[in-house]
Protein backbone atom coordinates (compact mmCIF):
# COMPACT_ATOMS: atom_id res chain seq x y z
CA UNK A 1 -95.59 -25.22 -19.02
CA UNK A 2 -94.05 -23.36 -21.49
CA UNK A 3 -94.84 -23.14 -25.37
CA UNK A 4 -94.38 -21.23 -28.88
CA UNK A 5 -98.03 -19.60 -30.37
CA UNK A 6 -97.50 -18.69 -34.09
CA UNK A 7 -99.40 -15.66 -34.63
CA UNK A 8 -99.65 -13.75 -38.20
CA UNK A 9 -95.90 -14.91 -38.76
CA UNK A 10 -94.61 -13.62 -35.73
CA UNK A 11 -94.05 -16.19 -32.56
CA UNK A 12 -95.03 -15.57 -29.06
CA UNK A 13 -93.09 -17.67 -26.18
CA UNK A 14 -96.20 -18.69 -23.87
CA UNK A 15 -95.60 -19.95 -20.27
CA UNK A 16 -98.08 -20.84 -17.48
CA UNK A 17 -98.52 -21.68 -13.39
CA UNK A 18 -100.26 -21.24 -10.84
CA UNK A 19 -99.43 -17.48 -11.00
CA UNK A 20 -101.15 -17.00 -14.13
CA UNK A 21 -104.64 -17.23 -12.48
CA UNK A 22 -103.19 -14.44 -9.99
CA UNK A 23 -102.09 -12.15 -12.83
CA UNK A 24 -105.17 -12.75 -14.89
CA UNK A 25 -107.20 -11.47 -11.84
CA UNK A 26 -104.78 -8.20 -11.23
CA UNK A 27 -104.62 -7.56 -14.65
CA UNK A 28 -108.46 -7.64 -15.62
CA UNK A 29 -110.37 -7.96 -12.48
CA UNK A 30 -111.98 -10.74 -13.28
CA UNK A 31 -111.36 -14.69 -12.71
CA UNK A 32 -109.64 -16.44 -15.43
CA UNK A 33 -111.91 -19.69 -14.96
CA UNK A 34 -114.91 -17.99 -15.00
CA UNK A 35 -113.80 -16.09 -18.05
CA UNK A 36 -112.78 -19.69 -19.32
CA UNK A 37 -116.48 -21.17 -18.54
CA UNK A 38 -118.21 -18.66 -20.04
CA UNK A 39 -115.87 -19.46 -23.35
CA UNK A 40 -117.49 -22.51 -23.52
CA UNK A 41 -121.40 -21.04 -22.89
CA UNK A 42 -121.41 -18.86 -25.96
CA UNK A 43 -122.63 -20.36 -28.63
CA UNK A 44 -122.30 -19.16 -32.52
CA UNK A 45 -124.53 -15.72 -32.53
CA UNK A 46 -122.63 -13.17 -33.81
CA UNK A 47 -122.73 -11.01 -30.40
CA UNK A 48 -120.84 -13.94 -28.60
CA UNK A 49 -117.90 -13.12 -31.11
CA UNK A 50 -116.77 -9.96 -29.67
CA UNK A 51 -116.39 -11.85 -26.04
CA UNK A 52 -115.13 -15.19 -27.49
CA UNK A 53 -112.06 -12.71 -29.27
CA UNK A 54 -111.59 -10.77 -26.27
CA UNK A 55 -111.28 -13.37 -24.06
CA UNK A 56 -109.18 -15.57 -26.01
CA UNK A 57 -106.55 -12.53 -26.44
CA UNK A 58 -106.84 -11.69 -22.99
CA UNK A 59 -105.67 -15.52 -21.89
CA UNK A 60 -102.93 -15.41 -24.63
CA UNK A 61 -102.08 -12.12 -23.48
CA UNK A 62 -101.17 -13.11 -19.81
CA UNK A 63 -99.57 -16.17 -20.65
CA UNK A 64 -96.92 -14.28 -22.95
CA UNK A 65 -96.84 -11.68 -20.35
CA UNK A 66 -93.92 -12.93 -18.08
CA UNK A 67 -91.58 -12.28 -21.80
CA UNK A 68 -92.99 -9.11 -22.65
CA UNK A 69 -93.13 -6.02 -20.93
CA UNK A 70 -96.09 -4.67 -23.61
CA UNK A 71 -99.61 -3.28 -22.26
CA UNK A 72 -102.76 -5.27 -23.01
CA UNK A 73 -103.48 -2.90 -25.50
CA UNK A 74 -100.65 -2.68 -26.94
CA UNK A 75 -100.33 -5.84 -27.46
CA UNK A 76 -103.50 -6.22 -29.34
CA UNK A 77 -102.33 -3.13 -31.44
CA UNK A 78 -99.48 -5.41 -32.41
CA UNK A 79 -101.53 -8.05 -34.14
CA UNK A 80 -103.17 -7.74 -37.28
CA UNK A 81 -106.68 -7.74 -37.72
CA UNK A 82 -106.52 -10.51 -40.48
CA UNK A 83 -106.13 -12.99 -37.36
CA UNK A 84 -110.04 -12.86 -36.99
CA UNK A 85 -110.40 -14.00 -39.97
CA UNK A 86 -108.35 -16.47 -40.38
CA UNK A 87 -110.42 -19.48 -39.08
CA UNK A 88 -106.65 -21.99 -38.49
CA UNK A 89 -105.08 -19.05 -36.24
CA UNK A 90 -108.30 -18.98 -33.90
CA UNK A 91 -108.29 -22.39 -33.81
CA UNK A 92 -104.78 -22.65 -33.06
CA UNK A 93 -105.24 -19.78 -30.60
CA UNK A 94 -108.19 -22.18 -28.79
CA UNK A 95 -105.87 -25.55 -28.92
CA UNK A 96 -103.15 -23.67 -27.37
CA UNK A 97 -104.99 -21.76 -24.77
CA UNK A 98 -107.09 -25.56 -23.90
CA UNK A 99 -103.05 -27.05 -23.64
CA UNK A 100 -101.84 -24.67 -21.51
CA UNK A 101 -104.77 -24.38 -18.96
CA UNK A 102 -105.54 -27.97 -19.51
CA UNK A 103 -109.24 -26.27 -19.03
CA UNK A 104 -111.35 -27.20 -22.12
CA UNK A 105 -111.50 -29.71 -25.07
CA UNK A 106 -110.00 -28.63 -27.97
CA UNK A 107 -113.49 -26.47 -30.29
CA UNK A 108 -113.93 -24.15 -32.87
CA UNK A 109 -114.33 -21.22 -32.47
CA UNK A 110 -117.49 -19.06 -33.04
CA UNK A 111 -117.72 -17.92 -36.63
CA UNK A 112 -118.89 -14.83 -37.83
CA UNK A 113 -121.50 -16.66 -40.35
């Protein structure tokens, strides 16, 4: 499946397979639905935000991957930090990620409140 994430003006061409649970794995060692499960464990506390964002960009990051040839990190130095607070983009983020993996009903978000 492939699909266009608006991000802070800029658009991101998304794609995923089968190989994107592969790449997720060789890329951060760790198993894309577990990550995914864990996503929806945390509740609202404030010190599930800093896994809910990391996780989120790491799944967006992988499934732009096959179009970019960027690092993880810089690909997060790309985006501007405004994103997290922008409550539509994180829930867009969330939808898009959910449509693509087909993994988890479309939530919000924890919020920094």
């Amino acid at each position: 499946m492939e699909k266009i994430l608006n991000l802070g003006d800029k658009d991101y061409r998304l794609h995923s397979s089968l190989f994107t649970i592969i790449d997720y794995r060789n890329v951060f060692s760790t198993e894309l639905f577990s990550d995914i499960k864990k996503l929806e464990k945390t509740g609202k506390k404030e010190e599930d935000l800093s896994t809910v964002i990391d996780t989120i960009f790491r799944i967006i990051y992988v499934l732009h991957r096959p179009f970019s040839k960027q690092s993880y990190n810089d690909f997060l130095m790309s985006l501007d930090f405004g994103l997290l607070s922008n409550q539509d983009e994180l829930q867009n983020l969330t939808n898009t990620i959910g449509e693509m993996l087909g993994t988890f009903q479309k939530s919000t978000p924890p919020t920094n409140k």
